[in-house]
PDB file of N, CA and C in Angstrom:
ATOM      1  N   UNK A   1       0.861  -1.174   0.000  1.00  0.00           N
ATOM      2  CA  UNK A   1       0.000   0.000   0.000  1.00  0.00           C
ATOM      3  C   UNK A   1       0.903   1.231   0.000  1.00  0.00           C
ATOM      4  N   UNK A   2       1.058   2.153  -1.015  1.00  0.00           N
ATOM      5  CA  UNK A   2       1.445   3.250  -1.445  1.00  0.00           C
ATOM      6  C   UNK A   2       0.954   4.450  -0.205  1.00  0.00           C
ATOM      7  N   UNK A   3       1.819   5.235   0.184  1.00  0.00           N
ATOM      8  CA  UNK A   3       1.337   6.287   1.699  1.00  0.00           C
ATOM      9  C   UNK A   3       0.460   6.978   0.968  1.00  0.00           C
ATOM     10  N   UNK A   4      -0.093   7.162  -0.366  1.00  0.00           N
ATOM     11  CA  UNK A   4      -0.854   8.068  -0.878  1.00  0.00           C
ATOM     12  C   UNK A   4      -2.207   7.050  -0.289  1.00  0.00           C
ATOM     13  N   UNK A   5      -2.391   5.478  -1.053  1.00  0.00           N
ATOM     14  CA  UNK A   5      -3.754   5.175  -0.605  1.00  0.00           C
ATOM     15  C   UNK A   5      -3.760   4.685   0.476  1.00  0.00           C
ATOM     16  N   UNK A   6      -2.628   4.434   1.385  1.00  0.00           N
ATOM     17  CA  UNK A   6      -2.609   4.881   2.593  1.00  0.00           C
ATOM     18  C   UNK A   6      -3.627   5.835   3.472  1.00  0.00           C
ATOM     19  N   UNK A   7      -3.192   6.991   3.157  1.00  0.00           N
ATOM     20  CA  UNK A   7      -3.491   8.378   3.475  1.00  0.00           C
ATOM     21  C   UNK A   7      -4.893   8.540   3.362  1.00  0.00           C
ATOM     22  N   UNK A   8      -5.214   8.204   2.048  1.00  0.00           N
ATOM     23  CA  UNK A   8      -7.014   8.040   1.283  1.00  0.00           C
ATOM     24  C   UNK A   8      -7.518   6.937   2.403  1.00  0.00           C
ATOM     25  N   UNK A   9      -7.379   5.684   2.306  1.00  0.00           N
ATOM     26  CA  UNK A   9      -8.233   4.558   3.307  1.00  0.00           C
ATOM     27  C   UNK A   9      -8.114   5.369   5.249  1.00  0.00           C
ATOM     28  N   UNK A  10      -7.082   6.140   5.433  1.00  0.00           N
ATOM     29  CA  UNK A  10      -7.331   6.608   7.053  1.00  0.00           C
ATOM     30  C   UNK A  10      -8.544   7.462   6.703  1.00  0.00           C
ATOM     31  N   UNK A  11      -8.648   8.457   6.074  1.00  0.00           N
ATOM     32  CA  UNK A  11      -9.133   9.502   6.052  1.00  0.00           C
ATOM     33  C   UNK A  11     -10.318   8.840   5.249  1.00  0.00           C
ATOM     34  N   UNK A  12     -10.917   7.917   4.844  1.00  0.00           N
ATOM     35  CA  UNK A  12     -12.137   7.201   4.739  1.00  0.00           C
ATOM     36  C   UNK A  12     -12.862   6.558   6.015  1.00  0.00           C
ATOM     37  N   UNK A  13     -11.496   5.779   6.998  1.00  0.00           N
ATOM     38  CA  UNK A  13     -12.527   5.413   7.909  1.00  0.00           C
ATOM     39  C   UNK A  13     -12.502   6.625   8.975  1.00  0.00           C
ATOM     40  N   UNK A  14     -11.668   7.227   9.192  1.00  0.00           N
ATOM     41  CA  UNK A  14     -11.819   8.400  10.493  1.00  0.00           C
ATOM     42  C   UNK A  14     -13.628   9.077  10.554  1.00  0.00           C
ATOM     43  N   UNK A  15     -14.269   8.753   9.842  1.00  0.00           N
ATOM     44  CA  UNK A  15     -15.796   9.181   9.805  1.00  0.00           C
ATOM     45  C   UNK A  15     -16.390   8.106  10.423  1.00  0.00           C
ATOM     46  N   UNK A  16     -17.235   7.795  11.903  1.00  0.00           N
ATOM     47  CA  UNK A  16     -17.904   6.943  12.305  1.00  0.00           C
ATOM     48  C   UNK A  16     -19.385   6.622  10.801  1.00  0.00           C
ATOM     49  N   UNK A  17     -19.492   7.189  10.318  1.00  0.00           N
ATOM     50  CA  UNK A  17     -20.596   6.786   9.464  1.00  0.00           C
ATOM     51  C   UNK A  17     -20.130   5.227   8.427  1.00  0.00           C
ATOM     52  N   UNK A  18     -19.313   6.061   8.134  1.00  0.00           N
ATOM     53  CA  UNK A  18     -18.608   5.225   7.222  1.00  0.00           C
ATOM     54  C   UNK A  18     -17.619   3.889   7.925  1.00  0.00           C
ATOM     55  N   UNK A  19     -17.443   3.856   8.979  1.00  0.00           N
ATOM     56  CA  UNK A  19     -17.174   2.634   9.747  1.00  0.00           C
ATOM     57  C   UNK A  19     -18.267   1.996  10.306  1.00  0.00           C
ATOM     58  N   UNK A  20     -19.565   2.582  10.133  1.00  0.00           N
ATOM     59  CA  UNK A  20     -20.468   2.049  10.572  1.00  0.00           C
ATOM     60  C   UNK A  20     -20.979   1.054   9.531  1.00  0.00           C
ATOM     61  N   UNK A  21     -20.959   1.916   8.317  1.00  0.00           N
ATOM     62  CA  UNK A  21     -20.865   1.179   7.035  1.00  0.00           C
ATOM     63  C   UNK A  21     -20.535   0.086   6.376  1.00  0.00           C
ATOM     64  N   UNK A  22     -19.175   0.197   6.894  1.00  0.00           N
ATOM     65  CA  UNK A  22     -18.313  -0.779   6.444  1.00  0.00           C
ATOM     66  C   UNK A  22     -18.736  -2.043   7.208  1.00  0.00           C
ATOM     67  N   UNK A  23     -18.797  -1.814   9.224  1.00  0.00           N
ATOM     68  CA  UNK A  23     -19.116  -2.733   9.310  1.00  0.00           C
ATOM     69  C   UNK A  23     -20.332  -3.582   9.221  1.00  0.00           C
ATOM     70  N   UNK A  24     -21.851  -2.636   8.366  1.00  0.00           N
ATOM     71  CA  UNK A  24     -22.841  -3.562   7.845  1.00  0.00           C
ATOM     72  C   UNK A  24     -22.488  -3.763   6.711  1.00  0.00           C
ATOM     73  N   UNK A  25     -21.899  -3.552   5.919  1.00  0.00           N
ATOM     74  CA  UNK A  25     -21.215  -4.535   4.792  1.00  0.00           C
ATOM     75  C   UNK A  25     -21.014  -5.715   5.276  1.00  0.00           C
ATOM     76  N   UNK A  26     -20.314  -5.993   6.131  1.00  0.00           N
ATOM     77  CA  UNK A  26     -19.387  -7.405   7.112  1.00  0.00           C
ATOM     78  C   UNK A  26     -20.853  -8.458   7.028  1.00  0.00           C
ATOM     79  N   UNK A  27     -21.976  -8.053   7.312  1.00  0.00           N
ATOM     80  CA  UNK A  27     -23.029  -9.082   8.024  1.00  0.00           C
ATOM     81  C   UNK A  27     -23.497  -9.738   6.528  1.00  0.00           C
ATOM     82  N   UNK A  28     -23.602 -10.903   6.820  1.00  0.00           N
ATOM     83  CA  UNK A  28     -24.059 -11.688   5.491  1.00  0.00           C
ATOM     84  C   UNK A  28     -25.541 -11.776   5.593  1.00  0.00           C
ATOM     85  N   UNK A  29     -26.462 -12.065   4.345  1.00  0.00           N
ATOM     86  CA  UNK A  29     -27.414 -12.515   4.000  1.00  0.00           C
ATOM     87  C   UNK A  29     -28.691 -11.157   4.963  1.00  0.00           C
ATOM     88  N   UNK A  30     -28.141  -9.945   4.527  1.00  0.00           N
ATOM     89  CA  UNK A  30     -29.052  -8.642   4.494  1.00  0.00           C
ATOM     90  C   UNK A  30     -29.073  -8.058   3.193  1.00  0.00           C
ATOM     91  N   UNK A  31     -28.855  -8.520   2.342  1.00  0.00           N
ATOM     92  CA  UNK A  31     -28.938  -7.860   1.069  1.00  0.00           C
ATOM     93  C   UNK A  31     -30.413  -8.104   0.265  1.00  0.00           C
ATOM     94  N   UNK A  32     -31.236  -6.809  -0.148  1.00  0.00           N
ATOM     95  CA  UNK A  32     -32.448  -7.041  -0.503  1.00  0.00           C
ATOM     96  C   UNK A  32     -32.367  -8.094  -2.057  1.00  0.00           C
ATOM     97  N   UNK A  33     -31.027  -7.847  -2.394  1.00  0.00           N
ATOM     98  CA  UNK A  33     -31.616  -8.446  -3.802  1.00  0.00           C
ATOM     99  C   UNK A  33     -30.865  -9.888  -4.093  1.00  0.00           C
ATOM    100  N   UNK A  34     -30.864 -10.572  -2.965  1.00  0.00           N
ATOM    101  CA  UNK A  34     -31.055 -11.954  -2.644  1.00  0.00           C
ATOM    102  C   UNK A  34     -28.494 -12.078  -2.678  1.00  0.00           C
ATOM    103  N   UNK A  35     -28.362 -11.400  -2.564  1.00  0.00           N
ATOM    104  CA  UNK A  35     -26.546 -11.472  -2.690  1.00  0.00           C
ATOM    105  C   UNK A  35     -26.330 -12.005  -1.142  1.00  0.00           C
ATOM    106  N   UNK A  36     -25.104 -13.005  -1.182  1.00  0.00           N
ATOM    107  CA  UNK A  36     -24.758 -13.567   0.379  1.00  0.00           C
ATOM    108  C   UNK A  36     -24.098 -12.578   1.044  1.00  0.00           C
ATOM    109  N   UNK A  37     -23.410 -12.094   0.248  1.00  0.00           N
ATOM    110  CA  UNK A  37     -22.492 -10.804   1.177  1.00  0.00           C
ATOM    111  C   UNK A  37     -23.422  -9.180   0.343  1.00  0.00           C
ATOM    112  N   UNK A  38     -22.456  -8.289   1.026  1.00  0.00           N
ATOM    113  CA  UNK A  38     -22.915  -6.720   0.528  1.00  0.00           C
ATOM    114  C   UNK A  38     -24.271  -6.575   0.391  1.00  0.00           C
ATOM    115  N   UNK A  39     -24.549  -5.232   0.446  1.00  0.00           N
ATOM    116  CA  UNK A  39     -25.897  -4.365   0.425  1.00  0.00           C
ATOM    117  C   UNK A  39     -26.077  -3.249  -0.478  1.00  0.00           C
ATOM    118  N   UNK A  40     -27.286  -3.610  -1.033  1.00  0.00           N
ATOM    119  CA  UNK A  40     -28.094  -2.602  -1.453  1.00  0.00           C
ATOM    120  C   UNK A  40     -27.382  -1.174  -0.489  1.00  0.00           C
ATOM    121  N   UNK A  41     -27.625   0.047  -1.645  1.00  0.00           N
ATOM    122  CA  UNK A  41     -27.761   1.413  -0.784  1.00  0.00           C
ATOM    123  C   UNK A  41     -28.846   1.803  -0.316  1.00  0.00           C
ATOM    124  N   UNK A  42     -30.021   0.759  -0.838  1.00  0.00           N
ATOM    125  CA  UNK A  42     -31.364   1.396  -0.361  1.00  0.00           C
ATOM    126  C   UNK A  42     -31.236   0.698   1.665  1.00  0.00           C
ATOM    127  N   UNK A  43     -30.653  -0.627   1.344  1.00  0.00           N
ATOM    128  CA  UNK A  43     -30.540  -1.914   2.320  1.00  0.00           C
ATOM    129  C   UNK A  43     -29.291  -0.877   3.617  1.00  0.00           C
ATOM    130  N   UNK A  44     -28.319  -0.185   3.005  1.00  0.00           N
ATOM    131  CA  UNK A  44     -27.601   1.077   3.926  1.00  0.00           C
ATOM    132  C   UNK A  44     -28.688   1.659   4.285  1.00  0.00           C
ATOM    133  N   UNK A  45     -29.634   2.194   3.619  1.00  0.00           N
ATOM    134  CA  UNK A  45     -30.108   3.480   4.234  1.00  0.00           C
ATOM    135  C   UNK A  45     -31.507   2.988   5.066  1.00  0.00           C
ATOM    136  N   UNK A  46     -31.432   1.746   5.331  1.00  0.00           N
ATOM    137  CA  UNK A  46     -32.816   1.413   6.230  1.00  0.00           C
ATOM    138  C   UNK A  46     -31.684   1.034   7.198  1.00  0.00           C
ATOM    139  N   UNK A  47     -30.514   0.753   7.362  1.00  0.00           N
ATOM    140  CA  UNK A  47     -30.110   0.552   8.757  1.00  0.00           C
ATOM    141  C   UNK A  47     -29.068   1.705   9.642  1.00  0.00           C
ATOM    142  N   UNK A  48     -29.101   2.813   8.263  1.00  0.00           N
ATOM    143  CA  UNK A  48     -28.243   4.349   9.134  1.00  0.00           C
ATOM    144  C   UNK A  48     -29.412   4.996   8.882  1.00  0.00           C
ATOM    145  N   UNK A  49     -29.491   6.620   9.933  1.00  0.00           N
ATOM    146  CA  UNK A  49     -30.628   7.833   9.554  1.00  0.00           C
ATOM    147  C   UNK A  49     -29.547   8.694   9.021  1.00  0.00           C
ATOM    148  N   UNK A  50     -29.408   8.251   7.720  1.00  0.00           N
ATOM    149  CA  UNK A  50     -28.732   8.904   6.615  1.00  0.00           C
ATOM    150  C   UNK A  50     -29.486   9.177   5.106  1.00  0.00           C
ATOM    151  N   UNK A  51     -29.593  10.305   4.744  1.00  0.00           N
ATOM    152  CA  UNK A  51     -30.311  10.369   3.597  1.00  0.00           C
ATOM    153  C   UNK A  51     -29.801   9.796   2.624  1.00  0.00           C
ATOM    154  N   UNK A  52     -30.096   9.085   1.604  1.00  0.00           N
ATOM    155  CA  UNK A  52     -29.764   8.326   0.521  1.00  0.00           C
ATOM    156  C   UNK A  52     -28.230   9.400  -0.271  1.00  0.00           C
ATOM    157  N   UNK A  53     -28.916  10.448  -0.512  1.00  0.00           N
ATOM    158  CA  UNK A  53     -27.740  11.471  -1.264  1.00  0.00           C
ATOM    159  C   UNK A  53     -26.550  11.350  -0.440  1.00  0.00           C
ATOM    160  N   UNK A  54     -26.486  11.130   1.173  1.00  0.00           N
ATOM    161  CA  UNK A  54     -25.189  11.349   2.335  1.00  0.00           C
ATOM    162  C   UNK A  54     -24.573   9.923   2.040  1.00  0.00           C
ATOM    163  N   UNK A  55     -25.617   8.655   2.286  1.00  0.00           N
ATOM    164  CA  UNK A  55     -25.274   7.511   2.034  1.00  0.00           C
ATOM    165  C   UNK A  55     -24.284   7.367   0.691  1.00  0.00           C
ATOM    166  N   UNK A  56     -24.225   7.827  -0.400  1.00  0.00           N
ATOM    167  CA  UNK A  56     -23.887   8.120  -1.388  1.00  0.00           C
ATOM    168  C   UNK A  56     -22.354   8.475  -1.450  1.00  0.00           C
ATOM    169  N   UNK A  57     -22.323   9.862  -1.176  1.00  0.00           N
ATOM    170  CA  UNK A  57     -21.500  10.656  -0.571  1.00  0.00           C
ATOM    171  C   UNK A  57     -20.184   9.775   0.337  1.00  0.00           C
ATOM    172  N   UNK A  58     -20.704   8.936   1.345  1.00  0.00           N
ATOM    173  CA  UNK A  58     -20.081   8.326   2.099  1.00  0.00           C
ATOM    174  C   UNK A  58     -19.442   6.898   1.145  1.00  0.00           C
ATOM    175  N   UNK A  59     -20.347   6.422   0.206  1.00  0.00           N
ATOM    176  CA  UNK A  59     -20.011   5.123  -0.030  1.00  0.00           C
ATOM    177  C   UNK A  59     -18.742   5.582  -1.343  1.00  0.00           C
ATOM    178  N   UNK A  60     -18.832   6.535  -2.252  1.00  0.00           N
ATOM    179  CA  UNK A  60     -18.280   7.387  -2.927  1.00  0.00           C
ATOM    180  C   UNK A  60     -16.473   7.787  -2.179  1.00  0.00           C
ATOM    181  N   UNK A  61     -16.465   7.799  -1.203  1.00  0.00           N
ATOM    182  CA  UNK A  61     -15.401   8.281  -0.452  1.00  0.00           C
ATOM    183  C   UNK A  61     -14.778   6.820  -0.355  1.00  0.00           C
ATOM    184  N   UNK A  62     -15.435   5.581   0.067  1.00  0.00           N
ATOM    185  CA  UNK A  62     -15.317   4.617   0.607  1.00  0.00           C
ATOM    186  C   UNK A  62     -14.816   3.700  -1.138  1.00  0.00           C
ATOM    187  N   UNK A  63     -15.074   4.093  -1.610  1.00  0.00           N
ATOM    188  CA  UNK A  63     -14.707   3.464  -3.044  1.00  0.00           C
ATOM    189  C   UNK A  63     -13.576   4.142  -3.607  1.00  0.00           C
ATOM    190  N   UNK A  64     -13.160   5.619  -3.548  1.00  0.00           N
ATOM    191  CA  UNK A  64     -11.894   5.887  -3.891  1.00  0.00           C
ATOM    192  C   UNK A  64     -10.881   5.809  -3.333  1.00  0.00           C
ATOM    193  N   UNK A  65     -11.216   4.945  -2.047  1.00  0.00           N
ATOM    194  CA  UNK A  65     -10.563   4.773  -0.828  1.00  0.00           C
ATOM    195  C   UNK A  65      -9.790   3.131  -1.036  1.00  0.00           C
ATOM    196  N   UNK A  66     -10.443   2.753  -2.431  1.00  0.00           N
ATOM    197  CA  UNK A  66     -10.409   1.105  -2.524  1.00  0.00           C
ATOM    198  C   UNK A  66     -10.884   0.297  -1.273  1.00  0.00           C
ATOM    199  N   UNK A  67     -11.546   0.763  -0.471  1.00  0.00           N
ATOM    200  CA  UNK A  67     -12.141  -0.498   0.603  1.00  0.00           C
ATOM    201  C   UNK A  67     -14.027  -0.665   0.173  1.00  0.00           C
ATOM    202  N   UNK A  68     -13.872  -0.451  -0.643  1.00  0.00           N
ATOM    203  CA  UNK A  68     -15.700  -0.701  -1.058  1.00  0.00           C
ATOM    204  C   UNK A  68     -15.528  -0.920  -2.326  1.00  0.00           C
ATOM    205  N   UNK A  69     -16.667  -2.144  -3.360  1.00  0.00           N
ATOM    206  CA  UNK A  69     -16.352  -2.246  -4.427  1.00  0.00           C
ATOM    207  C   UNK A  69     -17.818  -2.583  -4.784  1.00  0.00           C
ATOM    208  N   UNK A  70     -18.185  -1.373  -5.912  1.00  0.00           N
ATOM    209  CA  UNK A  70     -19.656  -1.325  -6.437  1.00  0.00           C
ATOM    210  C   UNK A  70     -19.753  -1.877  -7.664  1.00  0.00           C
ATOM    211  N   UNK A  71     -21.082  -2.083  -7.951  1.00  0.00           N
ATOM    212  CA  UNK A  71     -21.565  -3.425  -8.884  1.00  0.00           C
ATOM    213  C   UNK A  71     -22.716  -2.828  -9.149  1.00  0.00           C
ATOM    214  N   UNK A  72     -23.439  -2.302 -10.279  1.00  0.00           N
ATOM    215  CA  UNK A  72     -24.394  -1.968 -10.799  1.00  0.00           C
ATOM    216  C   UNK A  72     -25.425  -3.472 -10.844  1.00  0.00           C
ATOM    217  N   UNK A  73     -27.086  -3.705 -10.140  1.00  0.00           N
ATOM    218  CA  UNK A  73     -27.555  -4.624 -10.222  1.00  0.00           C
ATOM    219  C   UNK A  73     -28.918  -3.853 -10.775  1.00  0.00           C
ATOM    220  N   UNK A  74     -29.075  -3.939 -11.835  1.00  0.00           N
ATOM    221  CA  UNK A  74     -30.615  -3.465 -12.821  1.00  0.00           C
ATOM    222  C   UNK A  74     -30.530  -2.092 -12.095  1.00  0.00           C
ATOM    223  N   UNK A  75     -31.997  -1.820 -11.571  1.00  0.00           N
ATOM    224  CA  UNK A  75     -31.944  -0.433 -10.660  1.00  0.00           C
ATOM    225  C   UNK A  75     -30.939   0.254  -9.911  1.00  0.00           C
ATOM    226  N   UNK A  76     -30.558  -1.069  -9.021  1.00  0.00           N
ATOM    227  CA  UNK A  76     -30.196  -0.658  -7.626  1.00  0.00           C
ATOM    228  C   UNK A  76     -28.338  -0.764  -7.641  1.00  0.00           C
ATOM    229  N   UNK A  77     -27.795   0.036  -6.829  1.00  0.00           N
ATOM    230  CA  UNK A  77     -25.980   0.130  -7.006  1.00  0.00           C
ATOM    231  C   UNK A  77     -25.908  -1.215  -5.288  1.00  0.00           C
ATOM    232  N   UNK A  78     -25.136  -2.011  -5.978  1.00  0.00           N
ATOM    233  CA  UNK A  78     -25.172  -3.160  -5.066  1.00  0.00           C
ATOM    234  C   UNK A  78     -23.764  -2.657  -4.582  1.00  0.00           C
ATOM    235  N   UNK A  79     -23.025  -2.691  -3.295  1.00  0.00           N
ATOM    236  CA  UNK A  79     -21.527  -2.764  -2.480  1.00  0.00           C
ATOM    237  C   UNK A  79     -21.475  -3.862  -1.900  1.00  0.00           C
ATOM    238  N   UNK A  80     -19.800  -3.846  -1.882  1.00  0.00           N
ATOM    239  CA  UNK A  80     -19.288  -5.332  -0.966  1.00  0.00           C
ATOM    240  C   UNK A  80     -17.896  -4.392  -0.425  1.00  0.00           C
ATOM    241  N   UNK A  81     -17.522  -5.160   0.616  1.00  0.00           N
ATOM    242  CA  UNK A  81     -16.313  -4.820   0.732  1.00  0.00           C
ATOM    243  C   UNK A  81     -15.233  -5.167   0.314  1.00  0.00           C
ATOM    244  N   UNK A  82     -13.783  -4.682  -0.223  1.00  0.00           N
ATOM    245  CA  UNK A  82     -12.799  -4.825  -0.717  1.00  0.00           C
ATOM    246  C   UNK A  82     -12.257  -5.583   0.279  1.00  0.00           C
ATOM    247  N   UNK A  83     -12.287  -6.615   0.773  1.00  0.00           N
ATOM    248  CA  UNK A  83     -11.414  -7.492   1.828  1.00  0.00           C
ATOM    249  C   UNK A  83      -9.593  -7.684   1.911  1.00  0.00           C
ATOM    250  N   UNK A  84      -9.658  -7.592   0.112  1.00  0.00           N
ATOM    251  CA  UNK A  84      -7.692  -7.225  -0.070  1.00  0.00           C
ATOM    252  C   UNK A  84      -7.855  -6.004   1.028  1.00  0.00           C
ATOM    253  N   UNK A  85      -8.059  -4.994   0.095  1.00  0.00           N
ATOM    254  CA  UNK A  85      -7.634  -3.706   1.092  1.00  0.00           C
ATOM    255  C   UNK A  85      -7.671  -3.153   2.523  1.00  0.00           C
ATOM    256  N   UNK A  86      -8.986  -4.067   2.790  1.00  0.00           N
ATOM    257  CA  UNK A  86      -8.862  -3.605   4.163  1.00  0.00           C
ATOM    258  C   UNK A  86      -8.071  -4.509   4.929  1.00  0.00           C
ATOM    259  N   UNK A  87      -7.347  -5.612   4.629  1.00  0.00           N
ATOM    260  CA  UNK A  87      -6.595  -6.586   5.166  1.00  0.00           C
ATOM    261  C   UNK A  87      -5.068  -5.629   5.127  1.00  0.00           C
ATOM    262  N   UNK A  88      -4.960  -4.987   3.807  1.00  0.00           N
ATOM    263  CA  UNK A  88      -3.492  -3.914   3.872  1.00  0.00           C
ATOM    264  C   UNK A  88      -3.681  -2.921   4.440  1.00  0.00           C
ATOM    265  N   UNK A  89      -4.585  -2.048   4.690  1.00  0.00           N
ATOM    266  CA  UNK A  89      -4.682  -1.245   5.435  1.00  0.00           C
ATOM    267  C   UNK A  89      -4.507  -1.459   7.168  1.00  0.00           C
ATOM    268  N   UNK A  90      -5.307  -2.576   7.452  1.00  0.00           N
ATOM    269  CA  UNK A  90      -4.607  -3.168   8.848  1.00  0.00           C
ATOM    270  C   UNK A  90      -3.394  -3.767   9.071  1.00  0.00           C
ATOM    271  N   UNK A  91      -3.024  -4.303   7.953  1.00  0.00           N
ATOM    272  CA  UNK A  91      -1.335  -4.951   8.050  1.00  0.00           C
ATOM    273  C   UNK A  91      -0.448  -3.445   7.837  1.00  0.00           C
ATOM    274  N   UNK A  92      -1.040  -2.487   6.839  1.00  0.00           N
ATOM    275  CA  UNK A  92      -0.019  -1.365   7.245  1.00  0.00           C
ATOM    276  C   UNK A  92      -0.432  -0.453   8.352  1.00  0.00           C
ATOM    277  N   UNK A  93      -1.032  -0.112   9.312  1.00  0.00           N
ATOM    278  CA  UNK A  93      -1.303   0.662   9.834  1.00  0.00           C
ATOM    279  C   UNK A  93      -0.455  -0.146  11.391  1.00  0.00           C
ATOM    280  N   UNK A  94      -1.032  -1.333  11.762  1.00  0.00           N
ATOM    281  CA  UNK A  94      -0.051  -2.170  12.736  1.00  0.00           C
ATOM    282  C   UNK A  94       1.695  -2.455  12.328  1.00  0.00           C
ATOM    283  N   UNK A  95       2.504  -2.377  10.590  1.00  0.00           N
ATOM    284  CA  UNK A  95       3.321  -2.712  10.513  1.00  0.00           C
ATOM    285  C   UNK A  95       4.066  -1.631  10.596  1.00  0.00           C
ATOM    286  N   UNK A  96       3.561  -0.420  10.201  1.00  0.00           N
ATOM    287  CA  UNK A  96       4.174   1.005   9.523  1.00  0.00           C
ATOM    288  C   UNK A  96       4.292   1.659  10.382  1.00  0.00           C
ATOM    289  N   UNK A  97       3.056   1.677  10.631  1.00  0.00           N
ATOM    290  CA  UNK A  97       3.005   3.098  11.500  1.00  0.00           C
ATOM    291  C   UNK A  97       3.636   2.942  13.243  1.00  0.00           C
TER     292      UNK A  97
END
């Protein structure tokens, strides 16, 4: 992990929203449109009081961050989590820093 996306993944999770996020990503078999892992943004926004546009906003940060990885499903923008990255981000943050 490069200190640039380094730098990007701290400053993604330092927002409790977005760690809140991440960790309902983690829970399996909540996804409305039948997926074992990841959620719907509609499936985010029934379990934060976050408006869909913030939800957005947040998941947007969380994807240029490489720890979220979106998937267009018909209507709805389906997320999962990037499990590489957040595995380097904890191996560098305990090795590096």
């Amino acid at each position: 992990m490069t200190d640039k996306q380094l730098v990007l993944a701290l400053k993604a999770v330092a927002d409790p929203a977005r760690v809140k996020i991440l960790r309902l990503l983690k829970q399996k078999g909540q996804c409305s449109i039948g997926k074992g892992v990841g959620m719907c943004a509609c499936d985010v926004q029934d379990h934060v009081t976050l408006s869909q546009p913030t939800i957005s906003h947040h998941m947007s940060i969380l994807r240029k961050a490489g720890l979220v990885q979106a998937e267009k499903q018909g209507l709805w923008m389906w997320y999962r989590r990037n499990e590489k990255s957040l595995k380097e981000l904890a191996h560098a943050v305990s090795a590096d820093l």
